[in-house]
Protein backbone atom coordinates (compact mmCIF):
# COMPACT_ATOMS: atom_id res chain seq x y z
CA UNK A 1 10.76 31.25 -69.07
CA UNK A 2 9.92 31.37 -65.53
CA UNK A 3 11.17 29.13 -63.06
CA UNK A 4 8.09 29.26 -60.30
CA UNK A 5 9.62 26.87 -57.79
CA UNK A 6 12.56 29.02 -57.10
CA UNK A 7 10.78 32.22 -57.64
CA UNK A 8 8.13 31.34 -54.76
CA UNK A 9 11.24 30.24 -52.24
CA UNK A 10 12.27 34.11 -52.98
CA UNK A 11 8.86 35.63 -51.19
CA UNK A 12 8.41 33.75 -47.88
CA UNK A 13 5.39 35.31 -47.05
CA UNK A 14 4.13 32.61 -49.58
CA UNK A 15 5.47 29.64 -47.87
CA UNK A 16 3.32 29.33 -44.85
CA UNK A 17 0.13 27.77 -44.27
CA UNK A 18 -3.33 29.91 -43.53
CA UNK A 19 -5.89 28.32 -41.67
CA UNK A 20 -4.24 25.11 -42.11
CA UNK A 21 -3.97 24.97 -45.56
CA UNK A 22 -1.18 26.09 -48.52
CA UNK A 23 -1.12 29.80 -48.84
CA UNK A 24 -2.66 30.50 -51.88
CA UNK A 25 -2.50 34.75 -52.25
CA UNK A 26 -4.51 36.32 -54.98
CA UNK A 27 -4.85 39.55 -53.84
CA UNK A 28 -1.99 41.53 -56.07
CA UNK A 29 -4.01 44.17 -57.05
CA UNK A 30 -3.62 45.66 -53.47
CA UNK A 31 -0.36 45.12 -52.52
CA UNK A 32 2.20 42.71 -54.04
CA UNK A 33 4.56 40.70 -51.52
CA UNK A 34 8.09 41.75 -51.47
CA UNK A 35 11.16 39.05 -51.96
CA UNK A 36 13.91 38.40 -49.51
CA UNK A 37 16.45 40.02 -51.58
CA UNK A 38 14.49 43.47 -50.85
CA UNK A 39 13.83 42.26 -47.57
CA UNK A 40 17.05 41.52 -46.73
CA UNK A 41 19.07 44.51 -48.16
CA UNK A 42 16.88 46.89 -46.42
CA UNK A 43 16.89 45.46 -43.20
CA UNK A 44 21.11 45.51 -43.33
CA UNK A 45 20.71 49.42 -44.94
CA UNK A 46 19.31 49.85 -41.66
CA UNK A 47 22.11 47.78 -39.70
CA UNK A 48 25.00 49.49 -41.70
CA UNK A 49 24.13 52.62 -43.76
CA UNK A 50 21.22 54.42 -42.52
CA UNK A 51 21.60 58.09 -42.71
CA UNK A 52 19.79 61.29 -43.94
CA UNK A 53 20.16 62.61 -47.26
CA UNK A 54 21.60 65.53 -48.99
CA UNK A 55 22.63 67.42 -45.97
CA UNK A 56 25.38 65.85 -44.53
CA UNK A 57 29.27 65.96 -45.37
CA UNK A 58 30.12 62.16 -43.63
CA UNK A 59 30.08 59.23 -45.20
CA UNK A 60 26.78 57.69 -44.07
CA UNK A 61 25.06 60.68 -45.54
CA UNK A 62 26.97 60.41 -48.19
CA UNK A 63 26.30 56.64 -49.34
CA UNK A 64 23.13 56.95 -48.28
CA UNK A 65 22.46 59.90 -50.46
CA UNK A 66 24.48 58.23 -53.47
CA UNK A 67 21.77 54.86 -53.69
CA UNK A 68 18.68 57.19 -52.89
CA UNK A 69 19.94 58.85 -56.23
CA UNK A 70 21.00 55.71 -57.53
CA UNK A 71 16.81 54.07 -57.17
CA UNK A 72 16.21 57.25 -59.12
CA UNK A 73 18.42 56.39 -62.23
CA UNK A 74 16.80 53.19 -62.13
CA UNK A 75 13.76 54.26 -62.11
CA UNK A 76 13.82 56.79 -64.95
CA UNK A 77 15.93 53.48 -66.87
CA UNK A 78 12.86 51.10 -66.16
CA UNK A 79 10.55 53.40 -67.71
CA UNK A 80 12.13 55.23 -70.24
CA UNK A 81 12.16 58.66 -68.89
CA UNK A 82 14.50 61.40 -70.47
CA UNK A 83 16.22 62.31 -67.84
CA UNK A 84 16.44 61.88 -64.12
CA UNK A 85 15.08 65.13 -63.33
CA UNK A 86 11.81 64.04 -64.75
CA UNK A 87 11.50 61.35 -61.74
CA UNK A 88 9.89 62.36 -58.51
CA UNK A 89 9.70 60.62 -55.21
CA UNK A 90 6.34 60.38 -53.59
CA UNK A 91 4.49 58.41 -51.00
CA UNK A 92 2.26 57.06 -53.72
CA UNK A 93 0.54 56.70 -56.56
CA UNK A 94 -2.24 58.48 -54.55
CA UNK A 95 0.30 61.42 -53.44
CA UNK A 96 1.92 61.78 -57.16
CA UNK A 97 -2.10 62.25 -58.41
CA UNK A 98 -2.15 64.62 -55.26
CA UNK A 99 0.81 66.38 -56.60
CA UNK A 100 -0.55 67.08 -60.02
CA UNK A 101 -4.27 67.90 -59.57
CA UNK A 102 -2.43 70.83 -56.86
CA UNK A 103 0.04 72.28 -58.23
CA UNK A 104 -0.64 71.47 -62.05
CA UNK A 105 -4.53 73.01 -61.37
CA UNK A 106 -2.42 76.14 -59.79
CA UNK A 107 -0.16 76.82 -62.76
CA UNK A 108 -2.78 76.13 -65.61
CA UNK A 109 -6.32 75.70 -64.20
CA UNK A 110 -9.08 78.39 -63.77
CA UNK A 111 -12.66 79.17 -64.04
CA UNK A 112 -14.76 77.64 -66.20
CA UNK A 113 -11.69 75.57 -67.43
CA UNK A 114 -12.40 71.42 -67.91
CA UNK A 115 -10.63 68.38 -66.71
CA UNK A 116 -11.34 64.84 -68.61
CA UNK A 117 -11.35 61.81 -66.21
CA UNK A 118 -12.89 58.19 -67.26
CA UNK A 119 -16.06 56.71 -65.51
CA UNK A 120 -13.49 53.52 -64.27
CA UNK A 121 -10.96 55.55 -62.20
CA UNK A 122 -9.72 54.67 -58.91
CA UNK A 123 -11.53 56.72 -55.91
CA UNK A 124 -7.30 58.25 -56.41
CA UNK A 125 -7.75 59.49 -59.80
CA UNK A 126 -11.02 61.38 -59.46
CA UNK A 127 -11.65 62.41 -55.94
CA UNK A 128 -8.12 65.08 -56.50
CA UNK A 129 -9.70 66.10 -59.66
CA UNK A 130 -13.48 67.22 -58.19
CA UNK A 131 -11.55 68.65 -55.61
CA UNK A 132 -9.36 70.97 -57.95
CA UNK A 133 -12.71 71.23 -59.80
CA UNK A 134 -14.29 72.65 -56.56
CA UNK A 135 -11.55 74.66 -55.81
CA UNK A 136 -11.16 76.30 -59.48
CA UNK A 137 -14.90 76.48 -60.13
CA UNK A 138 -13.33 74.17 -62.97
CA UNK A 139 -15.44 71.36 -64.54
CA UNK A 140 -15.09 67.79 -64.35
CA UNK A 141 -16.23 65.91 -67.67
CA UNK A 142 -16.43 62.43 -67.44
CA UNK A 143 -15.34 59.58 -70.32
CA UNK A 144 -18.04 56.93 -70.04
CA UNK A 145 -17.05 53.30 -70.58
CA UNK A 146 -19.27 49.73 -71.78
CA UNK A 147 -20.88 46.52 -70.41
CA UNK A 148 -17.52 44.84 -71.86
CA UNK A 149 -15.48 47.50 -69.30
CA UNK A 150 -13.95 49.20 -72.35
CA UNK A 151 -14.16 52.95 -72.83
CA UNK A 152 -16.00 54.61 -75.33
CA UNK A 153 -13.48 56.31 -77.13
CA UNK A 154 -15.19 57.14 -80.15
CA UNK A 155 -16.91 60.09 -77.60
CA UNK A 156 -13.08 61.36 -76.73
CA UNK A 157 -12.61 63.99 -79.52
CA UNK A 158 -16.19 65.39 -78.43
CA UNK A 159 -15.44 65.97 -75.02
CA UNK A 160 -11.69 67.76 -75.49
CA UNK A 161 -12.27 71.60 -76.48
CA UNK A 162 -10.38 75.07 -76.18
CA UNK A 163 -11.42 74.81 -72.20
CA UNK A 164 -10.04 71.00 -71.57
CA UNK A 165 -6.80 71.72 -69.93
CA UNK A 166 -5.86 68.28 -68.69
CA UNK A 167 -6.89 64.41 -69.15
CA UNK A 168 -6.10 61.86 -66.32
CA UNK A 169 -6.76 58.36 -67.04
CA UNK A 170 -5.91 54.70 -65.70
CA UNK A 171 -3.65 52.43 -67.49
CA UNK A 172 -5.31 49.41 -66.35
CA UNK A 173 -8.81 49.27 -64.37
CA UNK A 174 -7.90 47.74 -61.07
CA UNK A 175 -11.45 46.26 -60.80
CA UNK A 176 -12.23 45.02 -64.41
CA UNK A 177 -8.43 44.68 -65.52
CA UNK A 178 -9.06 46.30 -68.66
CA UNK A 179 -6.04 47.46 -70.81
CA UNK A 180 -7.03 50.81 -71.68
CA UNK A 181 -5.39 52.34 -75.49
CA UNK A 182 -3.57 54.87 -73.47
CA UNK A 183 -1.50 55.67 -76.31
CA UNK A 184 -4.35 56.21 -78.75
CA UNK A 185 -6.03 58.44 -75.98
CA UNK A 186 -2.21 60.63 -75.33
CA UNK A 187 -2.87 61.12 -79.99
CA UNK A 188 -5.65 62.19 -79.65
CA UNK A 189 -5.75 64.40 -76.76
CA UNK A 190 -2.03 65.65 -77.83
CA UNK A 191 -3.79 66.66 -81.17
CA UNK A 192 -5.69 69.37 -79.42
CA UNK A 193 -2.48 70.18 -77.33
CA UNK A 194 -4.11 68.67 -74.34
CA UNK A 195 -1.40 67.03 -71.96
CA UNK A 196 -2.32 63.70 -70.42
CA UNK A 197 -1.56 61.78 -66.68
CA UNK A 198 -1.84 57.49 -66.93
CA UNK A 199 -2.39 56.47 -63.66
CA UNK A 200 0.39 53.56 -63.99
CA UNK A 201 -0.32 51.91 -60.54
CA UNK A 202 -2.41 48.50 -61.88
CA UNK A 203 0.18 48.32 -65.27
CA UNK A 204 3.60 48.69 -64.16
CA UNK A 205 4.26 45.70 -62.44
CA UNK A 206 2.67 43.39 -65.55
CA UNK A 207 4.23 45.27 -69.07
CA UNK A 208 6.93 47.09 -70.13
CA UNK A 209 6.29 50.90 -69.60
CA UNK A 210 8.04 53.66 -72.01
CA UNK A 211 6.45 56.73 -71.21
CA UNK A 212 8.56 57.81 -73.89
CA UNK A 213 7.09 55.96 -76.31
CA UNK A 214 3.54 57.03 -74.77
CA UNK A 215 4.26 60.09 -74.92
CA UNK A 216 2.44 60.97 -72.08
CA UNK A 217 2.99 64.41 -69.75
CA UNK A 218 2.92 62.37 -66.45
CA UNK A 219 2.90 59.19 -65.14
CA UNK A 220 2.43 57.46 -61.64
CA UNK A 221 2.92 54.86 -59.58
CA UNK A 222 3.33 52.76 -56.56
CA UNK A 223 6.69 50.79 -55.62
CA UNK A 224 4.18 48.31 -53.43
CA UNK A 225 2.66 47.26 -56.19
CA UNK A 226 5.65 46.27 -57.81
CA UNK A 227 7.40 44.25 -54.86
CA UNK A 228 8.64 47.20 -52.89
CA UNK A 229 8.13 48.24 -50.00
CA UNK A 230 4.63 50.60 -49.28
CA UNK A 231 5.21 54.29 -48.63
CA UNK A 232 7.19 54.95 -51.81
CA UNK A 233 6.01 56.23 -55.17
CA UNK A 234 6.71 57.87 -58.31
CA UNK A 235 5.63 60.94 -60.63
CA UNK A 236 7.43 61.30 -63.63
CA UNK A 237 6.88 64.66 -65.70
CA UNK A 238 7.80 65.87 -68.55
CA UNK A 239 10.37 68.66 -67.87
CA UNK A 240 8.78 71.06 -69.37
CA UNK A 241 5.67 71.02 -66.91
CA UNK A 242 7.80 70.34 -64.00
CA UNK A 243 9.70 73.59 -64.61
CA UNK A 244 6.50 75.67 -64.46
CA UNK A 245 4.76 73.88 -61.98
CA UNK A 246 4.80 75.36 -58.46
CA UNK A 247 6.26 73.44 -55.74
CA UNK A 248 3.49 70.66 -53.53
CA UNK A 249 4.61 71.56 -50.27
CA UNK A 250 7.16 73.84 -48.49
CA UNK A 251 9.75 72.59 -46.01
CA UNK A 252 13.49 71.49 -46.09
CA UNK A 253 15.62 70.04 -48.88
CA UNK A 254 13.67 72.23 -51.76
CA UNK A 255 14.32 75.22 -51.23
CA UNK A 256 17.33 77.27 -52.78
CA UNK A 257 17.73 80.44 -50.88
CA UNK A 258 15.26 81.40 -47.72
CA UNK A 259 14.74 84.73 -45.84
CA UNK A 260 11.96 85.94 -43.38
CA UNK A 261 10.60 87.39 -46.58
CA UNK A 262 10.84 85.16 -49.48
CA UNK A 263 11.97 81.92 -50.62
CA UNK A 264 13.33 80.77 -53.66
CA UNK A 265 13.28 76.84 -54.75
CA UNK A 266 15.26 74.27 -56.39
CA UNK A 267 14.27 73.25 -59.94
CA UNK A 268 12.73 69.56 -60.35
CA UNK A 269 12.65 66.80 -58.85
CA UNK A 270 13.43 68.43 -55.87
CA UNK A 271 11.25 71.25 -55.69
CA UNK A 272 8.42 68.63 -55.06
CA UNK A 273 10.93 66.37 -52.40
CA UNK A 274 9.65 68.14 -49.29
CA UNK A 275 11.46 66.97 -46.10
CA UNK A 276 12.98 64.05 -45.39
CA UNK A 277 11.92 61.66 -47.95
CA UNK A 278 11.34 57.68 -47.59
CA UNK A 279 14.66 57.36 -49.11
CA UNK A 280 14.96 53.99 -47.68
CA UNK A 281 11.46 53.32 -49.52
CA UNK A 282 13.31 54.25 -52.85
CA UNK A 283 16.03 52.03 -52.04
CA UNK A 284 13.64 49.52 -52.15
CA UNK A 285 12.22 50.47 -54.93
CA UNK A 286 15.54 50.68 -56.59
CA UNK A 287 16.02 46.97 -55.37
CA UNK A 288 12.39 45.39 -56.51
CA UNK A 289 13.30 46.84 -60.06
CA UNK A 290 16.34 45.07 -59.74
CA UNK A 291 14.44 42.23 -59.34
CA UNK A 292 11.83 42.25 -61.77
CA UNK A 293 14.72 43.15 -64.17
CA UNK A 294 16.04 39.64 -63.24
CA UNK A 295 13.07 37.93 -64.08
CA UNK A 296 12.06 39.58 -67.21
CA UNK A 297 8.78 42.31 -67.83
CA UNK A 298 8.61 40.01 -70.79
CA UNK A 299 8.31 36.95 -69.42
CA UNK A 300 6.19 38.38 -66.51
CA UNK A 301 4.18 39.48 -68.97
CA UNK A 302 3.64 36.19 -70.75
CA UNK A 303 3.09 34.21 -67.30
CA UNK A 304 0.55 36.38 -66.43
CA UNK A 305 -1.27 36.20 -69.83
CA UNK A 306 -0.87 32.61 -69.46
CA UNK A 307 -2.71 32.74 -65.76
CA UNK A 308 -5.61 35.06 -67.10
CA UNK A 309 -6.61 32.94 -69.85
CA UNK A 310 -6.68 29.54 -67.81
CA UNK A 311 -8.64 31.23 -64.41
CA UNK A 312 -10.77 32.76 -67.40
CA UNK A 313 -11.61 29.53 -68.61
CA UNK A 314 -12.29 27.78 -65.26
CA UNK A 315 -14.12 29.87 -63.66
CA UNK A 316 -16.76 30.47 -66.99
CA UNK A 317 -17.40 26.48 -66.23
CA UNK A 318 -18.57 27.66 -62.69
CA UNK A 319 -22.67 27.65 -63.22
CA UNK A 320 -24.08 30.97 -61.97
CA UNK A 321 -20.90 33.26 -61.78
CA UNK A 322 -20.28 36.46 -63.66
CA UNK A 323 -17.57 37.82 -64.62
CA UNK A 324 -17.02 42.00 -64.51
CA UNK A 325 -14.67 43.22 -67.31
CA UNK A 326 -14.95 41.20 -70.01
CA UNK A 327 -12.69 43.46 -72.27
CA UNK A 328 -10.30 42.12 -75.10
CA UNK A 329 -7.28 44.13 -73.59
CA UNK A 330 -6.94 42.47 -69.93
CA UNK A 331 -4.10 41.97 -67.21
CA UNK A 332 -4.34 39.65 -64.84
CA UNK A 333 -7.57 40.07 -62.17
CA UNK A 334 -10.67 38.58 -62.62
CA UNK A 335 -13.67 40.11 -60.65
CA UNK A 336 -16.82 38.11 -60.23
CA UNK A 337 -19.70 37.08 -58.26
CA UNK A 338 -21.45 33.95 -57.28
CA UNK A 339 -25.40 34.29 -58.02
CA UNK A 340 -27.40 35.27 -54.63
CA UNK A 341 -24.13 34.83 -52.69
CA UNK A 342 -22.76 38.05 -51.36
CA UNK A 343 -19.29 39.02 -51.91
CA UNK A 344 -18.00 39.39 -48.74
CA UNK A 345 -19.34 36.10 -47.88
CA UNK A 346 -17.52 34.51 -51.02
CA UNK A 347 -14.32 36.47 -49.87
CA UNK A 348 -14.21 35.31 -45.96
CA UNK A 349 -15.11 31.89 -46.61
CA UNK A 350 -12.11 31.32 -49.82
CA UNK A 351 -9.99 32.87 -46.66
CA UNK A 352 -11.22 29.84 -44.35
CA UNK A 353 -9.50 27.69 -47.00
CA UNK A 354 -6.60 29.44 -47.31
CA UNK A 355 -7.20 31.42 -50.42
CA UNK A 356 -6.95 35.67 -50.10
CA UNK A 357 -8.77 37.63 -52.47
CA UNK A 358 -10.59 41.14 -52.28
CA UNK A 359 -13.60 41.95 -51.72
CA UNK A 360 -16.18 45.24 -51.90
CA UNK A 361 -15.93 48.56 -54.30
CA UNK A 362 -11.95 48.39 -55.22
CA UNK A 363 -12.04 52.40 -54.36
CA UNK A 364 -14.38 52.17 -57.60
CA UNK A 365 -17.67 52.87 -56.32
CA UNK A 366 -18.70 54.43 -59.79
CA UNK A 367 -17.70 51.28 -61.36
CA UNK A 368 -20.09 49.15 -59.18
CA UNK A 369 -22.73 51.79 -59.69
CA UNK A 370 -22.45 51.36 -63.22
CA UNK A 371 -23.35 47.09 -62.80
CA UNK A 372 -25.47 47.65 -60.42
CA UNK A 373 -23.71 45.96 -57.89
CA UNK A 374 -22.52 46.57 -54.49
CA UNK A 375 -18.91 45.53 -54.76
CA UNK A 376 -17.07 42.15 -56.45
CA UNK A 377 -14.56 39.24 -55.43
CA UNK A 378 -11.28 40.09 -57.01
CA UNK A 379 -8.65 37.73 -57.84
CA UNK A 380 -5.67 39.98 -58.99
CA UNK A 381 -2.40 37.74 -60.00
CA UNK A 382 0.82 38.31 -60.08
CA UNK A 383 4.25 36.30 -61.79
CA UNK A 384 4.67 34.26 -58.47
CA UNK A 385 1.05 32.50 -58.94
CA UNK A 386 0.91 29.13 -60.42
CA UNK A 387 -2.02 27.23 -62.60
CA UNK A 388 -2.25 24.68 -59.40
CA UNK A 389 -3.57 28.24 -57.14
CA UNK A 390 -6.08 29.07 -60.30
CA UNK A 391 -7.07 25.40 -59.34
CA UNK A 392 -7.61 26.03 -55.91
CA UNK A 393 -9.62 28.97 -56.26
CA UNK A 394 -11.86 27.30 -58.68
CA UNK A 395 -12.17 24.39 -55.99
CA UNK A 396 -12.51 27.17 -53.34
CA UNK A 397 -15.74 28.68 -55.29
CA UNK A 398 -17.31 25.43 -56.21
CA UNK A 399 -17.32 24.83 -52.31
CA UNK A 400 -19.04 27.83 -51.69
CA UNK A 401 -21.32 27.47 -53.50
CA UNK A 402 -21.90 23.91 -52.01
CA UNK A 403 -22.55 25.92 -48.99
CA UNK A 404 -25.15 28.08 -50.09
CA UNK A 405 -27.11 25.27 -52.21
């Protein structure tokens, strides 16, 4: 059970007023606000600890290098991985996709060779592939989805063939919120010996993630998604790719042995650790896990259900608005529009009454070509939203379209 009162005194970005009214944030498929304890443990890393890791023999360097390493074993606990080796700090979701489609497409990828992507990824998840397409002379073969926002998967085992040497697919649709059966997709493609990346950026802060139990080769995320701070993300590969794989980018703090003439490189994860790394990011990381540990992925889980189902509900009462992603698997985000009221015009006046949502593509433009529509209001929830904001953003819309009328 959660106890919202004295989770919402814990982010006090949430406890001010916006325009004159109650903050009411709804826009957690972005970015997710961060609570004091993060807050507050970074900012005295910073007064007491801060020092570079790995290359020092002092104790700052040393402490500091111990909980950089320390985020890491939490990391590979929260989601199951193997071992720690598998876990790989990035900037991003964006970078770890970066990461793969370069030096995965080096290793394995050539001519005439295919990648599988769905027709609902994130601009992050399919502008890396076309360009490792481009550069490979590779193909791109796309995974088409329905009006519901569910994928067709009954067209998967047509698409994989001898040439299919990778499929990258989101976990959740940040703009329709679907669920996808990644598992059932990891079978299948796994049956033709096809590895699989889940794009983990939209699912790891609302369910429990076991990418052992997925099975899958790699999987990515953000840590600002998941109440840490932005500039910190995570790849986790299976070993046996990471071993083969060559390294991202050259630089310091990877390399094993360097002459004027050749280099040699560490094995994973630091091969792909480049330079100094946002180890102070990872700390953070380490610290929002902490956190959501506290709390519960379970009972997150079941809050968040909770939330979907009743802004469902209310907002289908709401004559002339349409709801995109209507899919039986969701997590919490509703997108929608008002009929013959623009979206942006939806979004900035819900922010005159203190409400934040998103508005436009979502980085999905394919998604919005496929409706028809130029973009969508999104109302993305998190575990720190109550029934009384669902409320208020129901209230919100009704005004609007007041407005219009």
């Amino acid at each position: 059970m959660i106890n919202l009162e004295k989770i919402k005194k814990d982010f006090p970005v949430l406890n001010q007023k916006v325009n004159g009214k109650e903050y009411v944030y709804l826009d957690n498929g972005a970015t997710t606000q961060k609570p004091i304890q993060v807050i507050d443990a970074v900012a005295d890393f910073y007064k007491n600890t801060n020092s570079n890791i790995h290359r020092g023999v002092h104790h700052l360097s040393n402490l500091s290098t111990k909980i950089y390493e320390d985020a890491r074993a939490k990391v590979q606990k929260f989601i199951n991985a193997e071992k720690e080796s598998e876990i790989i700090f990035t900037k991003g979701t964006t970078d770890s996709i970066n990461l793969v489609a370069f030096s995965f497409g080096e290793k394995y990828v050539s001519q005439g060779d295919e990648i599988i992507v769905s027709a609902m990824e994130h601009h992050s998840n399919l502008v890396p592939w076309q360009m490792l397409c481009e550069r490979k002379k590779a193909r791109l073969r796309i995974l088409p989805f329905d009006k519901k926002g569910e994928l067709e998967l009954d067209k998967l085992a047509d698409l994989i063939n001898k040439k299919t040497k990778l499929i990258a697919v989101t976990h959740v649709s940040n703009s329709l919120g679907t669920v996808n059966p990644v598992k059932e997709i990891i079978k299948t493609a796994h049956e033709k010996n096809v590895p699989v990346l889940i794009d983990g950026a939209q699912s790891i802060q609302h369910q429990k993630i076991d990418v052992q139990d997925l099975d899958c080769d790699f999987f990515v995320f953000s840590g600002h998604k998941i109440y840490a701070e932005t500039g910190i993300g995570v790849l986790y590969g299976k070993e046996k790719f990471l071993n083969e794989m060559p390294p991202y980018q050259g630089g310091g703090d990877m390399v094993d042995h360097v002459t004027l003439k050749k280099t040699t490189f560490l094995d994973a994860p630091f091969k792909f650790e480049a330079g100094t790394v946002n180890y102070v990011g990872a700390y953070s990381l380490g610290l929002a896990i902490d956190y959501v540990n506290a709390v519960g992925i379970e009972n997150i889980a079941k809050h968040e259900q909770d939330l979907l189902q009743y802004a469902t509900e209310k907002l289908l009462q709401i004559e002339g608005l349409t709801i995109y992603g209507n899919a039986k698997h969701k997590t919490a985000t509703i997108s929608f529009l008002l009929k013959n009221i623009h979206h942006y015009d939806t979004g900035m006046i819900l922010d005159k009454m203190g409400i934040a949502v998103r508005t436009g593509s979502h980085c999905t433009q394919t998604v919005m070509d496929f409706f028809e529509i130029s973009g969508t209001v999104r109302a993305s929830f998190a575990f720190y939203n109550t029934f009384a904001d669902v409320d208020r953003l129901a209230e919100g819309i009704l005004k609007v379209k007041q407005m219009f009328e």
